[in-house]
N, C-alpha and C. Protein backbone atom coordinates (compact mmCIF):
# COMPACT_ATOMS: atom_id res chain seq x y z
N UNK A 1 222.87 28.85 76.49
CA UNK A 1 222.00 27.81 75.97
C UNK A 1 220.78 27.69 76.88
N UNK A 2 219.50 27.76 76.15
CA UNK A 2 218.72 27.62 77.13
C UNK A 2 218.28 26.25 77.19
N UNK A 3 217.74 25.60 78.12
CA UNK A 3 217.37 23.90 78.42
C UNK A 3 216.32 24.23 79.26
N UNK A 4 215.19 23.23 78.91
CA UNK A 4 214.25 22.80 79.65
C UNK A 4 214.41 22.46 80.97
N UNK A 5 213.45 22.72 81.96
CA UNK A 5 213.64 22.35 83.14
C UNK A 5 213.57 20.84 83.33
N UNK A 6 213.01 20.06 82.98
CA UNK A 6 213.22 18.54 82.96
C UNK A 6 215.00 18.16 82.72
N UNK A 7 215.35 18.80 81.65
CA UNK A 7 216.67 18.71 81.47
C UNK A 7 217.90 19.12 82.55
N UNK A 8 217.14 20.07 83.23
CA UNK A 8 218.23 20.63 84.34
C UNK A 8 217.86 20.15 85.33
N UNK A 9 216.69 19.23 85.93
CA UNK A 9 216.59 18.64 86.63
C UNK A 9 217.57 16.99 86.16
N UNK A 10 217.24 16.08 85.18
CA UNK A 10 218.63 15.65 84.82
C UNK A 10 219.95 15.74 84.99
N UNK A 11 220.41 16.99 84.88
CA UNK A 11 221.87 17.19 84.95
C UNK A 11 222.14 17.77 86.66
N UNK A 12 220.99 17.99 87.06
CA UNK A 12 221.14 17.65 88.58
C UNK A 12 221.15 16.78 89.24
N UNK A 13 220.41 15.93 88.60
CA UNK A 13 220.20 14.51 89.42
C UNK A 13 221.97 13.85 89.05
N UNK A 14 222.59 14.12 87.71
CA UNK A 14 223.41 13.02 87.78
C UNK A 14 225.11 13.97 88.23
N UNK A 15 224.72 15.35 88.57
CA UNK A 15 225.46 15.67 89.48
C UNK A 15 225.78 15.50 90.87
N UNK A 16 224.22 15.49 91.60
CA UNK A 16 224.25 14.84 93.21
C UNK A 16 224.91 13.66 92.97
N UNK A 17 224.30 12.93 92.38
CA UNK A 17 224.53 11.16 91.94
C UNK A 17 225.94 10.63 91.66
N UNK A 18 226.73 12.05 90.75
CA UNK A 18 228.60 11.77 90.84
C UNK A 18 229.10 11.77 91.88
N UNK A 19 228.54 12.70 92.58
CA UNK A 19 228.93 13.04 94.41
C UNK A 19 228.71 11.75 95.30
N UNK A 20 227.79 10.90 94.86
CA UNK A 20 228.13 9.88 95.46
C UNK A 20 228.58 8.35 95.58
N UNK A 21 228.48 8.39 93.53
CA UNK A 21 228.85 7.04 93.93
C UNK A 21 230.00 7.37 92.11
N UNK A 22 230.68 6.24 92.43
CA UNK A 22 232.02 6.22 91.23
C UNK A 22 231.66 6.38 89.80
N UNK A 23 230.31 5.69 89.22
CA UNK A 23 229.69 5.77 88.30
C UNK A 23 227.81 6.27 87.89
N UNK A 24 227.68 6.51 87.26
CA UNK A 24 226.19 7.09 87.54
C UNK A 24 225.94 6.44 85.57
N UNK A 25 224.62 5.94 85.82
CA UNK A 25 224.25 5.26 84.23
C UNK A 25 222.61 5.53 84.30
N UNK A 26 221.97 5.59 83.63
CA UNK A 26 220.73 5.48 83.44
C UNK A 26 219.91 4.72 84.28
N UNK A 27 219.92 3.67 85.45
CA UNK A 27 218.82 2.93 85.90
C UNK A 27 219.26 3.54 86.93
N UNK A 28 220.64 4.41 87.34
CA UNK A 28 220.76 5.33 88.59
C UNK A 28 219.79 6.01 88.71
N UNK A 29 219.82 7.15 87.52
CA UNK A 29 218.79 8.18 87.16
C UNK A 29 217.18 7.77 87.51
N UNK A 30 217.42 6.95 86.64
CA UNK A 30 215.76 6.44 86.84
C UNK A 30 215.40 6.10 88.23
N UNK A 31 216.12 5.32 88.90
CA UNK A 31 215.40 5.03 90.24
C UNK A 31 215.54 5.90 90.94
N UNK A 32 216.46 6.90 91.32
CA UNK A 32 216.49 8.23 91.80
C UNK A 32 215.22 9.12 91.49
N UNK A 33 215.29 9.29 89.94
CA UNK A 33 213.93 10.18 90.22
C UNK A 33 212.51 9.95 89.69
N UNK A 34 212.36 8.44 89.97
CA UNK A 34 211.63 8.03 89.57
C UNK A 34 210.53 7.58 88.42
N UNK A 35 211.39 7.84 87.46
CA UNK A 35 210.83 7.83 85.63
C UNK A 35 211.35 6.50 85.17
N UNK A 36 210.93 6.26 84.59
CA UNK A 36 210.76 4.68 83.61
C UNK A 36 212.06 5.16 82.76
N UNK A 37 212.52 3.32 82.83
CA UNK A 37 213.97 3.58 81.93
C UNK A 37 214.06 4.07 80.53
N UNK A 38 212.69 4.00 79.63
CA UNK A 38 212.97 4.55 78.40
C UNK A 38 212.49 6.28 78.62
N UNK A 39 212.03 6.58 79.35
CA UNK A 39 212.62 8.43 79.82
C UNK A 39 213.92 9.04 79.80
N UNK A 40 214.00 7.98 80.90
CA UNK A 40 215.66 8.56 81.15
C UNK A 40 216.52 8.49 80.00
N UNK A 41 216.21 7.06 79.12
CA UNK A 41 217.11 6.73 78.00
C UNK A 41 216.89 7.91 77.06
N UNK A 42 215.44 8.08 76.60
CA UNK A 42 215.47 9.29 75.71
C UNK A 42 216.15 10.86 76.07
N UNK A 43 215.83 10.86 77.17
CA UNK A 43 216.22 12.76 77.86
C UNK A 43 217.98 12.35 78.01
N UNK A 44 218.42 11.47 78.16
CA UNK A 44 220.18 11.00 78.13
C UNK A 44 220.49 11.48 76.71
N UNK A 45 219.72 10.44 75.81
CA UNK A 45 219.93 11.28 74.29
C UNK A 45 220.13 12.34 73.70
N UNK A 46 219.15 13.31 74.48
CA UNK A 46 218.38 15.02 74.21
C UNK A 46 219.91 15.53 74.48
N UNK A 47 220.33 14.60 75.75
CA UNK A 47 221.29 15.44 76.62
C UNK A 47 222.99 15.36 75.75
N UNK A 48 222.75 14.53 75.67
CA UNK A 48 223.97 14.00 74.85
C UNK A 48 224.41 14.41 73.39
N UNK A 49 223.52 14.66 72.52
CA UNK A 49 222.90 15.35 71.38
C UNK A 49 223.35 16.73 71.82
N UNK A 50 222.72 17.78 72.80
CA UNK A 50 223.18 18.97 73.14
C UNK A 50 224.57 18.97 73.63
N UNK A 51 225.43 17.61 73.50
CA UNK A 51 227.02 18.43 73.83
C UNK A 51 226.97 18.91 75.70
N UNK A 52 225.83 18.16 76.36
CA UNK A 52 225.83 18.45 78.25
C UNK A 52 226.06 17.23 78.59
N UNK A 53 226.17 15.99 77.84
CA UNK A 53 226.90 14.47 78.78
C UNK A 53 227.46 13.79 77.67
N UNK A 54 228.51 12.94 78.03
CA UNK A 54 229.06 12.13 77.13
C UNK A 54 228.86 10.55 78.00
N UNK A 55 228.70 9.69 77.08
CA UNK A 55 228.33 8.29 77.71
C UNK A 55 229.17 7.50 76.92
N UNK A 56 229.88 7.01 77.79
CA UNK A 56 230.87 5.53 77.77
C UNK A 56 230.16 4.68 76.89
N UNK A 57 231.05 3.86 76.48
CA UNK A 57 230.37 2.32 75.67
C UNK A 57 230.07 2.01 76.98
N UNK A 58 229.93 1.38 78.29
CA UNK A 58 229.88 0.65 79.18
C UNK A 58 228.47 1.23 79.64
N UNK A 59 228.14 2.45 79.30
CA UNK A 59 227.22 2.95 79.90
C UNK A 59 227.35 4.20 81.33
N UNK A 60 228.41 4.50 82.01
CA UNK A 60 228.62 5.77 82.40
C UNK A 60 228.28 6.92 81.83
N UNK A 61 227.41 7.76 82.63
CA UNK A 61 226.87 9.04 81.82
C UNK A 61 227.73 10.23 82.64
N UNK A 62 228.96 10.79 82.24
CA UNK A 62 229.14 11.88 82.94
C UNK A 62 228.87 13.33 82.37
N UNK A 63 229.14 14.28 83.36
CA UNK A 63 228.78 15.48 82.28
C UNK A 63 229.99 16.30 81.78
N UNK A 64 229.61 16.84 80.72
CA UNK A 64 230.67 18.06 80.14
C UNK A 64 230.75 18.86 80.44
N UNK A 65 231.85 20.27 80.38
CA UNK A 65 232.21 21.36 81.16
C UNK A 65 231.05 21.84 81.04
N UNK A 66 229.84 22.11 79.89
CA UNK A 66 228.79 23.08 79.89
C UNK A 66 227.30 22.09 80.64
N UNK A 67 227.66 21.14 80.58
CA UNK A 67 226.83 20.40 81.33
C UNK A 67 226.54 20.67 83.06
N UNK A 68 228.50 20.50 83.10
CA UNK A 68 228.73 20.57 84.67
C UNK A 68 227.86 21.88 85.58
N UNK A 69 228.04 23.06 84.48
CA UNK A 69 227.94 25.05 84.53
C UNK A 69 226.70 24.50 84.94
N UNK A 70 225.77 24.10 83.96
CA UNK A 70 223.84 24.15 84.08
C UNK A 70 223.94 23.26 85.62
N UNK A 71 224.65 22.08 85.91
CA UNK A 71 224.03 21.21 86.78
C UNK A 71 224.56 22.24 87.99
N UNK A 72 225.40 22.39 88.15
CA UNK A 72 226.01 23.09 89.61
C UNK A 72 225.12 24.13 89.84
N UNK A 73 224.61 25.39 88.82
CA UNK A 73 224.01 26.12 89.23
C UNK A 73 222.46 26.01 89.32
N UNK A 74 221.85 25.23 88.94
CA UNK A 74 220.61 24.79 89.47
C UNK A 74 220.92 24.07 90.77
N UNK A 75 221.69 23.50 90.93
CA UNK A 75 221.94 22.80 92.61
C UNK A 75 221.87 23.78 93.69
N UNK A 76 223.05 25.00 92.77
CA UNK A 76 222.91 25.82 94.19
C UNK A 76 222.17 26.61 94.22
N UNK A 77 221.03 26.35 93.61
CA UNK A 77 219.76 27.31 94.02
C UNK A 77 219.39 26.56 94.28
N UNK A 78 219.52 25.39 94.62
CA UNK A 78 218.37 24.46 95.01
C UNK A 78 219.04 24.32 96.64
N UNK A 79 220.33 24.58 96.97
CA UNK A 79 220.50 24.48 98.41
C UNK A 79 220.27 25.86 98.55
N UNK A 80 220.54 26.86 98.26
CA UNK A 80 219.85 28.42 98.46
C UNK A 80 218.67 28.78 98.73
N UNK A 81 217.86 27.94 98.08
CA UNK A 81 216.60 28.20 98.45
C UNK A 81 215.77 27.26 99.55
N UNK A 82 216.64 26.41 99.48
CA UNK A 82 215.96 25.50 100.52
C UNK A 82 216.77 26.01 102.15
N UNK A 83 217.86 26.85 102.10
CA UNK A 83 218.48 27.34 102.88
C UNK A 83 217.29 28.34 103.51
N UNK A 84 217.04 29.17 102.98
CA UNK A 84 216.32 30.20 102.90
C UNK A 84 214.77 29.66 103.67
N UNK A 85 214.18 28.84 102.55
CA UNK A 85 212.69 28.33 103.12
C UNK A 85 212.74 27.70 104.97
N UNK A 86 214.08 26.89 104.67
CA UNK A 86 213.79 26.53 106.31
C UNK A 86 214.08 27.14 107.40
N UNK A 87 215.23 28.08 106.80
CA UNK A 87 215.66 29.58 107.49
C UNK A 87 214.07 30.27 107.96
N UNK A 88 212.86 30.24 107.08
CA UNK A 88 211.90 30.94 107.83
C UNK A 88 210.97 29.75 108.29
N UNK A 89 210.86 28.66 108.78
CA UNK A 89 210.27 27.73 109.33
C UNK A 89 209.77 26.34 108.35
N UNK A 90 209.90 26.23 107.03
CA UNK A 90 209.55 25.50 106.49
C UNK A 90 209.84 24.45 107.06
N UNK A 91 209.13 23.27 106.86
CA UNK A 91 209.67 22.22 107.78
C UNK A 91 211.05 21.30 106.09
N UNK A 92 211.92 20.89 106.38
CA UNK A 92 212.90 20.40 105.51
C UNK A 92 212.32 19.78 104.14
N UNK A 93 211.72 19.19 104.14
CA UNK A 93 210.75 18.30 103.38
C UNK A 93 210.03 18.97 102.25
N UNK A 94 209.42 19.67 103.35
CA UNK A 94 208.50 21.00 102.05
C UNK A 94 209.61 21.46 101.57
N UNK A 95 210.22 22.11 102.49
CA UNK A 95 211.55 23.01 101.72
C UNK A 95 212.36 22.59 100.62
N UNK A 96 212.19 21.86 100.57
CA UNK A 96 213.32 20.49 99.55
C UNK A 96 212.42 20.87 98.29
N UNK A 97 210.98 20.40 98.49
CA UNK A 97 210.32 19.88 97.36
C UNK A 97 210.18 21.25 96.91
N UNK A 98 209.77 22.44 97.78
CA UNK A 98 209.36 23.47 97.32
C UNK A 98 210.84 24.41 96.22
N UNK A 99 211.62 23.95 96.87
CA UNK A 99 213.03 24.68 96.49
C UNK A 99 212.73 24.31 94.73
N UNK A 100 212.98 23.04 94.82
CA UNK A 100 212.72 22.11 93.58
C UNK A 100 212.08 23.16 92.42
N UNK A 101 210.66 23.25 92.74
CA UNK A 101 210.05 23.82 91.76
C UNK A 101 210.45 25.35 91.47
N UNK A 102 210.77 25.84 92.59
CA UNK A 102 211.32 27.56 92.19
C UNK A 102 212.45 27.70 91.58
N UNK A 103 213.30 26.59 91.32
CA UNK A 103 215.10 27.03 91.24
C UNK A 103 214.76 27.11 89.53
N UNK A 104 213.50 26.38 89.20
CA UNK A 104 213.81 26.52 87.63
C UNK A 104 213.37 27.64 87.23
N UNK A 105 212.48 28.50 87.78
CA UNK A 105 211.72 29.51 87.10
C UNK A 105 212.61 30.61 87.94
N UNK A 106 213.16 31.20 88.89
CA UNK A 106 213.33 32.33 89.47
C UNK A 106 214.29 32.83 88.71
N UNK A 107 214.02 34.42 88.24
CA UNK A 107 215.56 35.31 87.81
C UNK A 107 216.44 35.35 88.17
N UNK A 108 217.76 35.60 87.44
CA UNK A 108 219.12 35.41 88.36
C UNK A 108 218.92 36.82 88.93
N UNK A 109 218.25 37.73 88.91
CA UNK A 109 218.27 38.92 89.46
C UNK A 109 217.65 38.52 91.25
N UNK A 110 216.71 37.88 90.96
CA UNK A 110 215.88 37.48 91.90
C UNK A 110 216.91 36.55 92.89
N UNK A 111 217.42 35.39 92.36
CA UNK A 111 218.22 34.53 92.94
C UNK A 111 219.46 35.33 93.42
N UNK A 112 219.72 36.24 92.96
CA UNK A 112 221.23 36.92 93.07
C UNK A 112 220.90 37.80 94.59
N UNK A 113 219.51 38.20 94.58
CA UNK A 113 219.64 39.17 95.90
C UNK A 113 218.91 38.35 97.03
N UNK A 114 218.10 37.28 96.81
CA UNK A 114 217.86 35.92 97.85
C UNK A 114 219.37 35.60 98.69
N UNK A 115 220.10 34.94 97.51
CA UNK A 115 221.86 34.76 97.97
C UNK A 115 222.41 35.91 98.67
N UNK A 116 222.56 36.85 98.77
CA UNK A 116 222.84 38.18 98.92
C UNK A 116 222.34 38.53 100.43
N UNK A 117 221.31 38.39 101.05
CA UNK A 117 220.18 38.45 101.83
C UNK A 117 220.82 37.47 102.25
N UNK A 118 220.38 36.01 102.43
CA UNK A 118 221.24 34.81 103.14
C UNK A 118 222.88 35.07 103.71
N UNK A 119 223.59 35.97 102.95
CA UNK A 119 224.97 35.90 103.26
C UNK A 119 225.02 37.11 104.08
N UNK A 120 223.98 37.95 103.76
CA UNK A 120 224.65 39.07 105.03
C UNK A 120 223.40 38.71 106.30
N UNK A 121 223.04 38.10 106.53
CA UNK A 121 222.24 37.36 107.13
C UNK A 121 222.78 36.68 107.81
N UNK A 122 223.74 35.82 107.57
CA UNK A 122 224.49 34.58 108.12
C UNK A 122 226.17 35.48 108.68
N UNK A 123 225.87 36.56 108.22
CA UNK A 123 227.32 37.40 108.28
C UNK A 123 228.72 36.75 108.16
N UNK A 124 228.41 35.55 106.83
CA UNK A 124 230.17 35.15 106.77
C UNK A 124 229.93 34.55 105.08
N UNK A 125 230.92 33.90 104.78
CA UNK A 125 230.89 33.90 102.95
C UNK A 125 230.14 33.63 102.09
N UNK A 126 229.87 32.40 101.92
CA UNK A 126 229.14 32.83 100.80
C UNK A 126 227.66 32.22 101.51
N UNK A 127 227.81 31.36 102.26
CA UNK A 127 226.20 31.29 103.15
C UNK A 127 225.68 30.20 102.57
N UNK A 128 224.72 29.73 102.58
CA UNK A 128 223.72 28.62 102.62
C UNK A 128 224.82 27.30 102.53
N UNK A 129 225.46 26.78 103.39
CA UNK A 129 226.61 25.86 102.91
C UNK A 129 227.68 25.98 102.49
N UNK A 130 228.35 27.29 102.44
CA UNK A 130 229.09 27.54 101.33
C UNK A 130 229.22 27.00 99.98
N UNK A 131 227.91 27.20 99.30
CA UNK A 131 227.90 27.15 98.16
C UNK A 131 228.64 27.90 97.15
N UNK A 132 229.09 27.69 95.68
CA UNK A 132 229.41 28.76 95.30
C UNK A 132 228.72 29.32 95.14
């Protein structure tokens, strides 16, 4: 399935966001990444509609198994690459933001030998954090 990058930035945000707190709902989202609550409410919809989150009557937004697939693996290109950027001096910050914008556009061919490079680099499993 392919999804917009706005969208996989979504299902990232409310993946970090499970990681930290018991419930994650829409004004989480929003103040996290800073978009107005009828954004988030609409792109929750988009998301929900595509079969990638199911939302509680109460308002809990979690994600679904194909939800979970898109959010995890944009994450771990997003610690992969930010592994990588500060690995050559980026200062954390840039690296973060910069990671951000590359994890949506780079090939998995491309991403596959970045990862690859980092792990025999680091000479132990899977490298940048042990990500998967």
């Amino acid at each position: 399935m392919k999804i917009q990058e706005s969208g996989e930035m979504y299902l990232e945000t409310i993946l970090v966001l499970s990681g930290k707190q018991k419930t994650v709902r829409s004004i989480d989202i929003s103040e996290h990444m800073g978009f107005s609550k009828p954004s988030v409410s609409r792109a929750m919809g988009l998301l929900r509609q595509s079969g990638l989150i199911e939302v509680a009557d109460g308002g809990a937004i979690k994600l679904t198994a194909a939800g979970r697939g898109i959010a995890e693996k944009i994450y771990e290109r997003h610690v992969v690459l930010t592994s990588l950027l500060t690995g050559i001096g980026v200062d954390p910050a840039t690296a973060a933001a910069d990671a951000c914008k590359i994890e949506h556009d780079i090939s998995q061919e491309t991403f596959d030998a970045i990862k690859a490079h980092i792990e025999k680099k680091k000479g132990r499993g899977t490298g940048a954090g042990n990500v998967k």
